[in-house]
C-alpha atoms as a PDB file:
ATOM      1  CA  UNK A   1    -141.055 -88.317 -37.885  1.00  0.00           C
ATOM      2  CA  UNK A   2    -140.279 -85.563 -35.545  1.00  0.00           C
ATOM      3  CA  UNK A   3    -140.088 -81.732 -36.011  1.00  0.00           C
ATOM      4  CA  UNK A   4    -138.195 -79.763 -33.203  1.00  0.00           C
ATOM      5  CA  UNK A   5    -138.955 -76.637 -32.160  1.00  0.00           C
ATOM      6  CA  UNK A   6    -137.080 -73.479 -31.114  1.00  0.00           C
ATOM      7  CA  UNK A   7    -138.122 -74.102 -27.200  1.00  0.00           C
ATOM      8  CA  UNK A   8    -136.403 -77.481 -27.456  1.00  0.00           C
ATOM      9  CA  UNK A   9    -133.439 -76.665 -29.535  1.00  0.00           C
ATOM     10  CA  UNK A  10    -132.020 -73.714 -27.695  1.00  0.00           C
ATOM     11  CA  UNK A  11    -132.324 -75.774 -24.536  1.00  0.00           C
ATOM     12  CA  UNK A  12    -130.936 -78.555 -25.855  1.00  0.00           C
ATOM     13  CA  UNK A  13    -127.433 -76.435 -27.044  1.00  0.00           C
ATOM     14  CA  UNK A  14    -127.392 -74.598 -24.016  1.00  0.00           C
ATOM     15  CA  UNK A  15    -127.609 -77.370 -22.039  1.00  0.00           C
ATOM     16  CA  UNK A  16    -130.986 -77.352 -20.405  1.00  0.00           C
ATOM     17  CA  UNK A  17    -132.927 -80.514 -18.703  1.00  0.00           C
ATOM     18  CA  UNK A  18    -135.966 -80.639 -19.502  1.00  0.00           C
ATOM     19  CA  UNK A  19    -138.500 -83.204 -21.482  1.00  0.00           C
ATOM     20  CA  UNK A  20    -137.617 -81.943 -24.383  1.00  0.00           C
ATOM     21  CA  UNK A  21    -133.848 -81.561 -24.230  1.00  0.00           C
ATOM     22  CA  UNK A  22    -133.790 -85.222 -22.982  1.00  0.00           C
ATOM     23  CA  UNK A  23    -136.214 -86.725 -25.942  1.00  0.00           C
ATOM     24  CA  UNK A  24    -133.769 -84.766 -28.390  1.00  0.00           C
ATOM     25  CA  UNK A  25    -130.703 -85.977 -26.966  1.00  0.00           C
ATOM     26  CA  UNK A  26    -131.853 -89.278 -27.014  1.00  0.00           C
ATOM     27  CA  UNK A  27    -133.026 -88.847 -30.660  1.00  0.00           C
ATOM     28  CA  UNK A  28    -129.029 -87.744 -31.591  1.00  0.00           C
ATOM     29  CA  UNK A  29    -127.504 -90.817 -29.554  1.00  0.00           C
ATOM     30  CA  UNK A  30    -129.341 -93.061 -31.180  1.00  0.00           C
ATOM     31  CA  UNK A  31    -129.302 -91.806 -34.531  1.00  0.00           C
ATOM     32  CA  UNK A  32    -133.073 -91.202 -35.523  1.00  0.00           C
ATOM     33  CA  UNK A  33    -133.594 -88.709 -37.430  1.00  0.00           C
ATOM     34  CA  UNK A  34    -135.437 -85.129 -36.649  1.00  0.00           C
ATOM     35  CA  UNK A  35    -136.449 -82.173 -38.570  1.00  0.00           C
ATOM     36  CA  UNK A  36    -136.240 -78.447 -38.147  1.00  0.00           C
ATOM     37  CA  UNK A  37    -138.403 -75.843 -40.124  1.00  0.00           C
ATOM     38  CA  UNK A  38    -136.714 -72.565 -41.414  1.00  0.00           C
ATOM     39  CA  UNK A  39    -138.142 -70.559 -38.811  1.00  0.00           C
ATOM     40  CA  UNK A  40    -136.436 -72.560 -36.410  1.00  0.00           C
ATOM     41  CA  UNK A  41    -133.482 -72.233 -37.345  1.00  0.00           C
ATOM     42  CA  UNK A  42    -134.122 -68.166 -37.808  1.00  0.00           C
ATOM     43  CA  UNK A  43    -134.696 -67.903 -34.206  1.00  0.00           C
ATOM     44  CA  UNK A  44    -131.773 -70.113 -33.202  1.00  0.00           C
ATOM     45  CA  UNK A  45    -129.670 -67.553 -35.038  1.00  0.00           C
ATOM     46  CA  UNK A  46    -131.382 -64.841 -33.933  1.00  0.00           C
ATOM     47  CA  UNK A  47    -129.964 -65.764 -30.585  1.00  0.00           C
ATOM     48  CA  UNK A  48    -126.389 -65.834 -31.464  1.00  0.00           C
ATOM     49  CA  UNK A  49    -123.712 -63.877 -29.061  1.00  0.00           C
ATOM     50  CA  UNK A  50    -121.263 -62.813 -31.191  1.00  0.00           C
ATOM     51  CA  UNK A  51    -119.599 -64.205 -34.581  1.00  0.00           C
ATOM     52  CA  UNK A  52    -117.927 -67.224 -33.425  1.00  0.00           C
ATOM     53  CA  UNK A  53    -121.279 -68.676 -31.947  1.00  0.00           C
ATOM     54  CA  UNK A  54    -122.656 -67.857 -34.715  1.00  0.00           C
ATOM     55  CA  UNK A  55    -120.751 -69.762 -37.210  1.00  0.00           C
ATOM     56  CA  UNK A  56    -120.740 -72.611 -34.685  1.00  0.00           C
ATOM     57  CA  UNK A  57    -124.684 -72.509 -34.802  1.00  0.00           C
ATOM     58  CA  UNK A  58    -124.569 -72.375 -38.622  1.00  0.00           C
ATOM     59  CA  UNK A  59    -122.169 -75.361 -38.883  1.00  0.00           C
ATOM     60  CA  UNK A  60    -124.453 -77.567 -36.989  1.00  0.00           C
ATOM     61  CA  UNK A  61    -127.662 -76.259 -38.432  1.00  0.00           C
ATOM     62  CA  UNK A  62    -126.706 -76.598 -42.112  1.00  0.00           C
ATOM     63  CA  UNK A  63    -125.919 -80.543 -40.781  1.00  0.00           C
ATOM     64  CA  UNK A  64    -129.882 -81.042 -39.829  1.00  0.00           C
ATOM     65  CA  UNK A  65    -132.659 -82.066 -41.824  1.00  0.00           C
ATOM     66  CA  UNK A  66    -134.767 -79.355 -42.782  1.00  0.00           C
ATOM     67  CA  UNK A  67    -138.688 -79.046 -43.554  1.00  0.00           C
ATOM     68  CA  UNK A  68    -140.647 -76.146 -45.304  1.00  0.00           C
ATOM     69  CA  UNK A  69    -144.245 -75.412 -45.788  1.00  0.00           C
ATOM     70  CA  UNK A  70    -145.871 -77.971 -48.512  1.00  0.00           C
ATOM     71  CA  UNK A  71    -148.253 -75.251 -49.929  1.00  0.00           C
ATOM     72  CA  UNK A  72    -146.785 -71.840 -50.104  1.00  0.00           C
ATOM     73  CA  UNK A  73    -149.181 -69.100 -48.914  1.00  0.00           C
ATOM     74  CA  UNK A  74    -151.961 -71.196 -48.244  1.00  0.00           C
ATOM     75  CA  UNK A  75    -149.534 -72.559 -45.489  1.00  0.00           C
ATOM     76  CA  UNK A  76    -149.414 -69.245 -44.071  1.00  0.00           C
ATOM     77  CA  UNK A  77    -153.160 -68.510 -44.506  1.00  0.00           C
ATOM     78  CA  UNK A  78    -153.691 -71.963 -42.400  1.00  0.00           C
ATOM     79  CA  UNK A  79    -150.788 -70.572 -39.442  1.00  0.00           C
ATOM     80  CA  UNK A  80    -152.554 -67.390 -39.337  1.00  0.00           C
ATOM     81  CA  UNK A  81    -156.237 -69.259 -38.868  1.00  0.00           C
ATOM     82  CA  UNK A  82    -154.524 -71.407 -36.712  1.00  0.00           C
ATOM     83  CA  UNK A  83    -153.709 -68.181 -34.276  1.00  0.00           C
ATOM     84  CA  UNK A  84    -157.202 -66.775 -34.747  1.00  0.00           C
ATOM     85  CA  UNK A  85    -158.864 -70.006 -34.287  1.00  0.00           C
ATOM     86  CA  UNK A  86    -156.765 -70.153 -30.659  1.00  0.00           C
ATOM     87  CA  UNK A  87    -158.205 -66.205 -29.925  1.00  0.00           C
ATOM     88  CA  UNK A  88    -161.591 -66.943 -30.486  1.00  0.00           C
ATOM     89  CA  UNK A  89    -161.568 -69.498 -28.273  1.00  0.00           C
ATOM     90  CA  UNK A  90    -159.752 -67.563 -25.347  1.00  0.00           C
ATOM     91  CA  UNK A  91    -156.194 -68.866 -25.888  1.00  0.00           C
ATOM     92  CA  UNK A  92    -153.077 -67.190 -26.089  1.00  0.00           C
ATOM     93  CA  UNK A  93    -150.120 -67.890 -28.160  1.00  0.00           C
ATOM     94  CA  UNK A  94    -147.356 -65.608 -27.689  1.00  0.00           C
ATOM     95  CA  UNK A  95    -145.651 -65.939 -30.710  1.00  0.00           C
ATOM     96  CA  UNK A  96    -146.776 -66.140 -34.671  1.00  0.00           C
ATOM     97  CA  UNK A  97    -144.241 -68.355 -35.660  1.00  0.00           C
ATOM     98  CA  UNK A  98    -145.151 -71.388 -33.258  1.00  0.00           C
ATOM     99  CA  UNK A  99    -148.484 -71.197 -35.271  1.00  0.00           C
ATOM    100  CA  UNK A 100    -146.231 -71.551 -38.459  1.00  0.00           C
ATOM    101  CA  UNK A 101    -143.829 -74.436 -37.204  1.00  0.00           C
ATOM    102  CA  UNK A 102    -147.226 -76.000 -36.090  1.00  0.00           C
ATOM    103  CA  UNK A 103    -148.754 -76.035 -39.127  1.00  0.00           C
ATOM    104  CA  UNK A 104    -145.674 -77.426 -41.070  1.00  0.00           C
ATOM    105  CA  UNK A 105    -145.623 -80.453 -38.591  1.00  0.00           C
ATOM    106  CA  UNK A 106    -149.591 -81.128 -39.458  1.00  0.00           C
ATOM    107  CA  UNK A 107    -149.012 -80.927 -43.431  1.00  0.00           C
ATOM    108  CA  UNK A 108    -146.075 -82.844 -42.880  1.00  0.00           C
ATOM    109  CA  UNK A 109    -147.912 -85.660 -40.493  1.00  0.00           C
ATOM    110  CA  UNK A 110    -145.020 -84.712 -37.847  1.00  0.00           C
ATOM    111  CA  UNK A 111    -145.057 -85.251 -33.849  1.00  0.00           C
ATOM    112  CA  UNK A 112    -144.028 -81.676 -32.465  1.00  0.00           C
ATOM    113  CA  UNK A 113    -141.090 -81.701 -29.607  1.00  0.00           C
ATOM    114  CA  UNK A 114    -141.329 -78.435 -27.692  1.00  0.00           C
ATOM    115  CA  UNK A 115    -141.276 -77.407 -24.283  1.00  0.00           C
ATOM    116  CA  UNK A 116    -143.480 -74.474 -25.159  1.00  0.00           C
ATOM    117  CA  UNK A 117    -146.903 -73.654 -24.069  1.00  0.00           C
ATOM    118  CA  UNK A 118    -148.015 -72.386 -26.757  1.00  0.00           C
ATOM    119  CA  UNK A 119    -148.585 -75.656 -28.199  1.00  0.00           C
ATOM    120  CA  UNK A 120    -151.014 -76.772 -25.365  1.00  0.00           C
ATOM    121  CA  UNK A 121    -153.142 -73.766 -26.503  1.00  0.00           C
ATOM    122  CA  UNK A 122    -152.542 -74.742 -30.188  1.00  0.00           C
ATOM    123  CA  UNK A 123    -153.377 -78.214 -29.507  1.00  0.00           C
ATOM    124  CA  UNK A 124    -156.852 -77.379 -27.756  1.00  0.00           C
ATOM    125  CA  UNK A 125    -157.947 -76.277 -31.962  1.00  0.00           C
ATOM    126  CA  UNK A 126    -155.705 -78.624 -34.130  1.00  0.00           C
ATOM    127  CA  UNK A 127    -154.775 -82.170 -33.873  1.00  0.00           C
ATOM    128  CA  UNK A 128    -150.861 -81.439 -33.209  1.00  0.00           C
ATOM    129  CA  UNK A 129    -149.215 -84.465 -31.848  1.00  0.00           C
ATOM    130  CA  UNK A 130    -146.643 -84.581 -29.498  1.00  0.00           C
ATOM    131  CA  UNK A 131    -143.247 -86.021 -29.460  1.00  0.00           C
ATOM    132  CA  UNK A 132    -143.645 -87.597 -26.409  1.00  0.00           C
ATOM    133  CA  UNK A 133    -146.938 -88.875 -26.473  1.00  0.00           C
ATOM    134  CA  UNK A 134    -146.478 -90.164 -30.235  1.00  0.00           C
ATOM    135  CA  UNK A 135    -143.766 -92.294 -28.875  1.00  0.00           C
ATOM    136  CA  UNK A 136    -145.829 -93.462 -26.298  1.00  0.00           C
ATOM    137  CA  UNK A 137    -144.825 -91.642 -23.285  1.00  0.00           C
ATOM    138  CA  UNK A 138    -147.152 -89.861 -20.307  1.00  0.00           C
ATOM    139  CA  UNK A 139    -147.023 -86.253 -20.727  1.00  0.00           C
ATOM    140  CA  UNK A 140    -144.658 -84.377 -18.481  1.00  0.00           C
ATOM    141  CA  UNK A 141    -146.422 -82.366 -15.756  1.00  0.00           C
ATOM    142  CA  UNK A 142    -146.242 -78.493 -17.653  1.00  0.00           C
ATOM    143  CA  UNK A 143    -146.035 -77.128 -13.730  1.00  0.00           C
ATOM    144  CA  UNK A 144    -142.106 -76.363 -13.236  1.00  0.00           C
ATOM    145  CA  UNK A 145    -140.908 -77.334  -9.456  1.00  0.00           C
ATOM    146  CA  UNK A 146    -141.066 -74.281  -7.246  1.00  0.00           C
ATOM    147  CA  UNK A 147    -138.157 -72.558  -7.624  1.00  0.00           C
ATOM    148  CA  UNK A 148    -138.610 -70.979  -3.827  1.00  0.00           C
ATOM    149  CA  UNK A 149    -137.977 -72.748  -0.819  1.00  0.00           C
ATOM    150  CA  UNK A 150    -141.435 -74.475   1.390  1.00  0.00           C
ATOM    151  CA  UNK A 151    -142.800 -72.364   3.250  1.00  0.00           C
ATOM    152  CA  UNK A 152    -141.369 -69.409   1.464  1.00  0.00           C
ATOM    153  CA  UNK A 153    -143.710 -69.240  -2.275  1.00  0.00           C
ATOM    154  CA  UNK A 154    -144.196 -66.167  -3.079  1.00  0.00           C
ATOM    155  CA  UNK A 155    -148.267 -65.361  -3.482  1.00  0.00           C
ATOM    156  CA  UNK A 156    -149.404 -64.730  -7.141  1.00  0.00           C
ATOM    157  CA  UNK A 157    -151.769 -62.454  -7.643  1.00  0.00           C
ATOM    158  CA  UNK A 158    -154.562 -62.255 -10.545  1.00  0.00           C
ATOM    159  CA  UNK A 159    -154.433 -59.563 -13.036  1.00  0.00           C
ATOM    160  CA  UNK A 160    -157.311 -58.460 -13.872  1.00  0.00           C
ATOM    161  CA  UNK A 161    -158.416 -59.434 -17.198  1.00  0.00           C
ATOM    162  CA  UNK A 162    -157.810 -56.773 -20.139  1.00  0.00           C
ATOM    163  CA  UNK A 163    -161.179 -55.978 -22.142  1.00  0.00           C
ATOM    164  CA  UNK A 164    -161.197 -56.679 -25.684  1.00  0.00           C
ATOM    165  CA  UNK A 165    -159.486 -54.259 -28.295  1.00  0.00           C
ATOM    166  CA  UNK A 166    -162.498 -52.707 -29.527  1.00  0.00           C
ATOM    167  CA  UNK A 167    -164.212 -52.247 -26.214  1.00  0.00           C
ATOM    168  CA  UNK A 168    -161.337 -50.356 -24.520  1.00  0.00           C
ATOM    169  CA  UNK A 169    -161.034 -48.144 -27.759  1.00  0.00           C
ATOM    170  CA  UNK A 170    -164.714 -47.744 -26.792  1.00  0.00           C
ATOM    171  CA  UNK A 171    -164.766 -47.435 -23.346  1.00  0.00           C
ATOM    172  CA  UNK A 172    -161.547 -44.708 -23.627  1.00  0.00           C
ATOM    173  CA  UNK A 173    -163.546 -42.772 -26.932  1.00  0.00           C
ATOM    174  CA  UNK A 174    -166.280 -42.170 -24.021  1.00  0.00           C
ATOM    175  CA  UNK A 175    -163.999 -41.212 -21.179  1.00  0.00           C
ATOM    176  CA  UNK A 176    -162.256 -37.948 -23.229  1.00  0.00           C
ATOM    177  CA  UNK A 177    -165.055 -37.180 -25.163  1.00  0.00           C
ATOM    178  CA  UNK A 178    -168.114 -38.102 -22.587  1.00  0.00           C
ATOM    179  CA  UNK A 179    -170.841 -40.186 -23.205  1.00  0.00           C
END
C-alpha cells in the first residue's frame, strides 16, 4: 500500500513532472489504490485559490482513500520524537506535519510517495520506505537539473552555520550585559 504526500499531490494536480507525479499518475491509470492522511488533504486545501478550486479540490479529495493515526496521541508523541530524533542527529525537517504523515505510513506498514526532502532526513532515523524503491525502482537522483544555462551557474555560497538556541541566548546575555 501506498500513502501520498502533500509534495506529490499538489504536483500531481498542478501538473508537475517529477518522480512522484509520474508514480501517482501511473497508480490512477491503472487503478491501484493509494492513500492520503488528513493532514494531507489539510494542506491541499490550504492551497486553494478561490471557491471554485476549492470545491473542485474537495470533490476529488472526498473520492480518495483516506488513513488516520492508529493510536491517537501516542501517534503524535511518536511524530514529535520522530522530529527530535532527526535534530539530535543534525537533520532538518522543515515541516511538523511530514513527521506526522511519516509516522502514519510506519503504523500503517505504508511505502511513502513524496518528492520532499524531508523524508531523506526522516529516513536517516526511521525505517520509512519509499514508493519507488518498494516497487522496486532505483531512486531518482534528489539533485534537480540546473536550471541556468553551462557556463552561466550561479556560485552558492555557504552560510555560516547558526549556533544552537541556548548558546546564542548565551553568547547575546554576555554581549549586553558583559561577561
Amino acid at each position: 500500500m501506498i500513502l501520498v504526500d502533500t509534495s506529490v499531490l499538489i504536483g500531481f494536480l498542478g501538473g508537475a513532472n517529477t518522480p512522484g507525479t509520474r508514480h501517482l499518475e501511473h497508480l490512477e491509470a491503472s487503478d491501484t489504490p493509494f492513500y492520503l492522511a488528513p493532514t494531507v488533504i489539510q494542506e491541499v486545501l490550504q492551497g486553494a485559490r478561490d471557491l471554485a478550486e476549492w470545491r473542485r479540490l474537495e470533490r476529488y479529495l472526498a473520492n480518495q482513500l483516506c488513513v488516520d493515526v492508529q493510536h491517537g496521541l501516542r501517534s503524535h508523541v511518536e511524530a514529535a520524537r520522530i522530529y527530535f530524533d532527526c535534530r539530535r542527529k543534525g537533520l532538518t525537517v522543515r515541516s511538523t506535519a511530514d513527521c506526522l504523515v511519516a509516522q502514519i505510513a510506519l503504523e500503517h506498514g505504508f511505502a511513502l510517495l513524496h518528492d520532499d526532502r524531508d523524508f531523506d532526513a526522516i529516513q536517516r532515523v526511521r525505517r520509512l520506505r519509499r514508493a519507488d524503491q518498494a516497487a522496486g525502482r532505483s531512486r531518482p537522483d534528489p539533485r534537480p537539473e540546473p536550471r541556468f544555462p553551462v557556463g552561466r551557474r550561479r556560485r552558492r555560497t555557504r552560510r555560516p552555520a547558526l549556533p544552537h538556541r541556548a548558546e546564542w541566548t548565551l553568547q547575546m546575555t554576555r554581549a549586553i550585559l558583559g561577561p
